[in-house]
C-alpha atoms as a PDB file:
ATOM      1  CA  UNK A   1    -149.367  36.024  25.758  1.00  0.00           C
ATOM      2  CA  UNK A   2    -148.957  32.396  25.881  1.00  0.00           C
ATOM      3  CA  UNK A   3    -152.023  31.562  27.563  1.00  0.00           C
ATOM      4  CA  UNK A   4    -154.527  33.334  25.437  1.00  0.00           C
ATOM      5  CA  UNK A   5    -152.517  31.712  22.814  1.00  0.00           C
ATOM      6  CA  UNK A   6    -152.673  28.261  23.828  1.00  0.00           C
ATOM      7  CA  UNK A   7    -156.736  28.512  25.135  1.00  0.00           C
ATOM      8  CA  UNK A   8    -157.732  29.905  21.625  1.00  0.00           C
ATOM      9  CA  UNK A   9    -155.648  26.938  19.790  1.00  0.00           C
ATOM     10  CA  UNK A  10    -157.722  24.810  22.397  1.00  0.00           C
ATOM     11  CA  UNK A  11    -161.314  26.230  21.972  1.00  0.00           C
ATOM     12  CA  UNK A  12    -160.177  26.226  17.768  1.00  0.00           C
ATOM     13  CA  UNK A  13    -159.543  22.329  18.065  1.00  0.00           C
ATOM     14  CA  UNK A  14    -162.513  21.975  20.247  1.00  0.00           C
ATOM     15  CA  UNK A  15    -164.805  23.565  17.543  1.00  0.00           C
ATOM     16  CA  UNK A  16    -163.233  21.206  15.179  1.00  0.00           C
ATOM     17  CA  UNK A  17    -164.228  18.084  17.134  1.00  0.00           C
ATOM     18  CA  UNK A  18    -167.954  19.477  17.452  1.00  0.00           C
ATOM     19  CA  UNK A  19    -168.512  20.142  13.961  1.00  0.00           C
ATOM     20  CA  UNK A  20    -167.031  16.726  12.773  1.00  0.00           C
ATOM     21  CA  UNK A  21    -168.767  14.597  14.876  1.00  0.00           C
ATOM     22  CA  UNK A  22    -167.709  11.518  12.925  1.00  0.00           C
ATOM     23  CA  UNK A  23    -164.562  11.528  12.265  1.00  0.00           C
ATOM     24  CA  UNK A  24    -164.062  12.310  15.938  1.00  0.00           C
ATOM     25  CA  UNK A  25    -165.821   9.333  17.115  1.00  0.00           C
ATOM     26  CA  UNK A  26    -163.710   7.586  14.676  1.00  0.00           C
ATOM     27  CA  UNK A  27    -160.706   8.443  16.369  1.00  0.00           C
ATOM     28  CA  UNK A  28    -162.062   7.208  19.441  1.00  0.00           C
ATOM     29  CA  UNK A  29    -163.555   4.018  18.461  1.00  0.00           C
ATOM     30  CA  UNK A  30    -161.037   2.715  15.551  1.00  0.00           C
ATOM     31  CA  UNK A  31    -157.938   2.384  18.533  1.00  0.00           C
ATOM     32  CA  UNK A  32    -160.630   0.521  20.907  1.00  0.00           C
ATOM     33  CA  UNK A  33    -161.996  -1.545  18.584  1.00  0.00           C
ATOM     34  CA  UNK A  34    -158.311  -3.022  17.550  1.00  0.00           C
ATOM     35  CA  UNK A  35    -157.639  -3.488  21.006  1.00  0.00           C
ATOM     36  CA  UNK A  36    -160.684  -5.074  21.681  1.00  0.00           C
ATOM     37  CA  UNK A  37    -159.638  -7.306  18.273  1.00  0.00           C
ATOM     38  CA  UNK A  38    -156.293  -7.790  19.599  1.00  0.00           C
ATOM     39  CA  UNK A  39    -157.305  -8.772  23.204  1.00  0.00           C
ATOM     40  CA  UNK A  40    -159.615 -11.387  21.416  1.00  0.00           C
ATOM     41  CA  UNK A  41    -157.075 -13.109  19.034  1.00  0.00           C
ATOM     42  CA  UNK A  42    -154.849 -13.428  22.244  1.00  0.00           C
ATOM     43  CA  UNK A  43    -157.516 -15.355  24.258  1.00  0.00           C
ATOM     44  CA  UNK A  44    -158.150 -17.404  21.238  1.00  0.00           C
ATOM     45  CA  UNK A  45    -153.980 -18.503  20.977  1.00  0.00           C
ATOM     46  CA  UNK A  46    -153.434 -18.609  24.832  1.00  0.00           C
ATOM     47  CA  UNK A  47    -149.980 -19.091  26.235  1.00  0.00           C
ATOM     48  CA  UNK A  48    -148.616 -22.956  26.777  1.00  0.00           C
ATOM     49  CA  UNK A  49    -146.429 -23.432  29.788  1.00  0.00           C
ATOM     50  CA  UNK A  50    -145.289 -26.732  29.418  1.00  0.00           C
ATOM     51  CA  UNK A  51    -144.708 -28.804  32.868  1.00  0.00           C
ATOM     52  CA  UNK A  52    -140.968 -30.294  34.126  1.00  0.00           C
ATOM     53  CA  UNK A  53    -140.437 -34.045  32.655  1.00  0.00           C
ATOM     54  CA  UNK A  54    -139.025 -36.107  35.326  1.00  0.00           C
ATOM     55  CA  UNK A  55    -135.541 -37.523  34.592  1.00  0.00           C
ATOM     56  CA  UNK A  56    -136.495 -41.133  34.216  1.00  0.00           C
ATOM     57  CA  UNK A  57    -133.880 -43.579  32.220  1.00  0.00           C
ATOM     58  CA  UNK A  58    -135.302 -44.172  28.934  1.00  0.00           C
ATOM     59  CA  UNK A  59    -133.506 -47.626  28.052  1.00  0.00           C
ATOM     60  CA  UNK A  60    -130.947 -48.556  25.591  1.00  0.00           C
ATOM     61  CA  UNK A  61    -130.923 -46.527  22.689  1.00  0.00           C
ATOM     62  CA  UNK A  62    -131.877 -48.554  19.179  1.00  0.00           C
ATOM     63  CA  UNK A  63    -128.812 -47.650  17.092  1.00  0.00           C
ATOM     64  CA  UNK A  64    -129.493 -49.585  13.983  1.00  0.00           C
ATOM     65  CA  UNK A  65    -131.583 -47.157  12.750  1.00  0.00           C
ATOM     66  CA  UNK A  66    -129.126 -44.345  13.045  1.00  0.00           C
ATOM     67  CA  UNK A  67    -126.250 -46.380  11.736  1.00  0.00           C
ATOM     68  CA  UNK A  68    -127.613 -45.782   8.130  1.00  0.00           C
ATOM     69  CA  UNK A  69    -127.856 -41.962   8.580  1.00  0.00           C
ATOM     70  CA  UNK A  70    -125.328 -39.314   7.561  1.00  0.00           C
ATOM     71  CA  UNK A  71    -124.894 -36.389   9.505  1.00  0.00           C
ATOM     72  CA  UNK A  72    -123.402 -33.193   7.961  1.00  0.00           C
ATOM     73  CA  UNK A  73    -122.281 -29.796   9.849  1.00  0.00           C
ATOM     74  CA  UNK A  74    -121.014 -26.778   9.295  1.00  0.00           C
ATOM     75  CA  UNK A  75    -119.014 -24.630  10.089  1.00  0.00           C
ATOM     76  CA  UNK A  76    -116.161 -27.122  10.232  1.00  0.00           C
ATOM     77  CA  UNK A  77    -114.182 -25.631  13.559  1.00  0.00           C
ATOM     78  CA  UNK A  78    -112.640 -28.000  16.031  1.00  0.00           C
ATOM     79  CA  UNK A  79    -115.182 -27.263  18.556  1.00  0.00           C
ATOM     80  CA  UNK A  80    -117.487 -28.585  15.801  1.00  0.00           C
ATOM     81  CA  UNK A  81    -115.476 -30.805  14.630  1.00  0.00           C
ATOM     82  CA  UNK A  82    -114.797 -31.785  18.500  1.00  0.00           C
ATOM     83  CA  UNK A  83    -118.631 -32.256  19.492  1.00  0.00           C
ATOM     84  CA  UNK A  84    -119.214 -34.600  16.258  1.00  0.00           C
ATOM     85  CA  UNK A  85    -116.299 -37.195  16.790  1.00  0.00           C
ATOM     86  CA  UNK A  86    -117.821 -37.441  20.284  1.00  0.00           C
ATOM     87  CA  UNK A  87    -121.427 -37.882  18.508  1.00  0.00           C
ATOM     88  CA  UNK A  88    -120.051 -39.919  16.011  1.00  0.00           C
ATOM     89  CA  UNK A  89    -117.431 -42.805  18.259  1.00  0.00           C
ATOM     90  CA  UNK A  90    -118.243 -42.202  21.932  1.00  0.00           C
ATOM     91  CA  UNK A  91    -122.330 -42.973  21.394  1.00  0.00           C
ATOM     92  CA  UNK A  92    -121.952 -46.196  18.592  1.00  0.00           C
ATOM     93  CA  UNK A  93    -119.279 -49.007  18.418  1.00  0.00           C
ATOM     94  CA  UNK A  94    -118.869 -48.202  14.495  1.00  0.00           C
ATOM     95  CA  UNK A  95    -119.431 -44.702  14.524  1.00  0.00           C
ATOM     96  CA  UNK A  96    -121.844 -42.677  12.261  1.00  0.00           C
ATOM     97  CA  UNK A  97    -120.510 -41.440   9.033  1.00  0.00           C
ATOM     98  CA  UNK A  98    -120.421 -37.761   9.210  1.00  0.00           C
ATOM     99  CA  UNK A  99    -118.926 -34.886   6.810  1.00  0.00           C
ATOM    100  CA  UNK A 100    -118.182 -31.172   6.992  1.00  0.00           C
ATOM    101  CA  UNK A 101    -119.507 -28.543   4.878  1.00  0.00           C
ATOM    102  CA  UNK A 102    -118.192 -24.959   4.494  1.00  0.00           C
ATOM    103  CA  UNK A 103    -121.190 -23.284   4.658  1.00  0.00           C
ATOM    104  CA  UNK A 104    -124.697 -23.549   5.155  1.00  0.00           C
ATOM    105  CA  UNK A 105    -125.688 -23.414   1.207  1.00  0.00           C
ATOM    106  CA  UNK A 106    -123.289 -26.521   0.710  1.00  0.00           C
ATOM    107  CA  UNK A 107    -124.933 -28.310   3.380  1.00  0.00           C
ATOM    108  CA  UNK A 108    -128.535 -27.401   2.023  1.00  0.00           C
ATOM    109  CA  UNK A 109    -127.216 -29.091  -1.627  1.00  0.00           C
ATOM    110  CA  UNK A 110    -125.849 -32.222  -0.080  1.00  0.00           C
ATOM    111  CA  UNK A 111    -129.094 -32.909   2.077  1.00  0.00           C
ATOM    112  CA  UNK A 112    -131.239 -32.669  -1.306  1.00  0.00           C
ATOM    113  CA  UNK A 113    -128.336 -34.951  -2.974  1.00  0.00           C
ATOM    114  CA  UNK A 114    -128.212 -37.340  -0.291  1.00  0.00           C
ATOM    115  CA  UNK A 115    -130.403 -40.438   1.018  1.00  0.00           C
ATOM    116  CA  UNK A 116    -133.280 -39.413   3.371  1.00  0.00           C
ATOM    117  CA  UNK A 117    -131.583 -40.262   6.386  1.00  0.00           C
ATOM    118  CA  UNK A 118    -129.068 -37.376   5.816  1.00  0.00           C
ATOM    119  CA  UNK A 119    -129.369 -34.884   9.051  1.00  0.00           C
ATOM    120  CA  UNK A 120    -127.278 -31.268   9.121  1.00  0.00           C
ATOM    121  CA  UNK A 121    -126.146 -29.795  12.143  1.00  0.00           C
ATOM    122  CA  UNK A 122    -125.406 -26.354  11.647  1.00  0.00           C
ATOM    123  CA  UNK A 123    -123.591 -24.438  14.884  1.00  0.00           C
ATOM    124  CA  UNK A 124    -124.731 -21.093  14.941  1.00  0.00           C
ATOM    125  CA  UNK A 125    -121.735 -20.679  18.119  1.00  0.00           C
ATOM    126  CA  UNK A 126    -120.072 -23.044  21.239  1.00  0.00           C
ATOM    127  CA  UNK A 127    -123.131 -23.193  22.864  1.00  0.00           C
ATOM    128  CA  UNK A 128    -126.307 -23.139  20.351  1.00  0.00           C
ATOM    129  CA  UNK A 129    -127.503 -25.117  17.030  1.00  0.00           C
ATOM    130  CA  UNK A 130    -129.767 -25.951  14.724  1.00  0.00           C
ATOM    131  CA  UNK A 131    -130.841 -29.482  13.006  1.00  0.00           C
ATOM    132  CA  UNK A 132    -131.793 -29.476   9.526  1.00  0.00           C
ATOM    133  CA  UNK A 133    -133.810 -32.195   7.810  1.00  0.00           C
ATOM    134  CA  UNK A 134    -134.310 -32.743   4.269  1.00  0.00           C
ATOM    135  CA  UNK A 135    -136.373 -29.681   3.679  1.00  0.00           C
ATOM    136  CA  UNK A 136    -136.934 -28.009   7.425  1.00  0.00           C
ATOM    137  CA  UNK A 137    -135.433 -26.685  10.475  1.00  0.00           C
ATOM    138  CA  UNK A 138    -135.959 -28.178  13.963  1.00  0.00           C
ATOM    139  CA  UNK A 139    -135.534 -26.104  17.059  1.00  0.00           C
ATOM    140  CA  UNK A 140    -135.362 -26.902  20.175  1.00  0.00           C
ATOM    141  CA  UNK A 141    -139.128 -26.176  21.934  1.00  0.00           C
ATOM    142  CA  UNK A 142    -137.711 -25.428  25.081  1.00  0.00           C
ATOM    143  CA  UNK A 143    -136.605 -21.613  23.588  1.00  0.00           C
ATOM    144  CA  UNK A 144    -140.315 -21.226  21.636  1.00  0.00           C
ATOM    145  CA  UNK A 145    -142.237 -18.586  22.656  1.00  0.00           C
ATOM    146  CA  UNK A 146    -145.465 -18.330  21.873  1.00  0.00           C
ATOM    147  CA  UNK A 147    -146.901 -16.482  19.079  1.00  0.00           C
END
């Protein structure tokens, strides 16, 4: 029945392995070698756990320099539009200049069209964004994981 069934397909397999010793070591070795490869590359990129930062006042904040900068975003919905009139009047007596952009590809054009100090704010929803300068992406490092 099923058992002489299944101990012949085993003894067949097991004859297999003996006569090809090779590729049977291969198929040990290959998977622990990788591992071992694997276990090596993550010893050589260890994980950074970054410590608290105190909350410490940091001073007045030099607005001069930002007075010159343009800030787009996009999508243009009040809560967006909301978040950068508080950005723009409630932080600097003469407010920052700042524009709205449809999308994200109209945003990209202006930024290469624009002065360097052009920054793009693009709100992904309520609660998250991204900053975009000239040519990259910054992210918050708080929400990195390592690679």
């Amino acid at each position: 029945g099923v058992w002489r069934q299944t101990r012949a397909l085993l003894f067949k397999n097991w004859l297999i392995k003996c006569r090809t010793k090779k590729s049977s070591v291969q198929e040990v070795l290959f998977p622990l070698f990788f591992l071992f490869w694997l276990i090596l590359m993550s010893m050589m990129h260890p994980h950074r756990k970054y410590d608290e930062v105190a909350n410490t006042d940091l001073g007045q904040l030099d607005t001069s320099v930002l007075l010159k900068s343009v800030i787009g975003y996009t999508p243009p919905t009040p809560m967006a539009r909301e978040i950068m009139k508080k950005v723009a009047f409630d932080n600097f007596e003469d407010g920052l200049i700042t524009e709205e952009y449809l999308s994200e590809e109209e945003l990209q054009e202006a930024s290469l069209l624009k002065t360097s100090s052009f920054v793009g704010v693009v709100f992904k929803d309520s609660m998250s964004y991204q900053l975009r300068f000239r040519d990259s992406i910054a992210m918050s490092p708080i929400y990195m994981e390592s690679r």
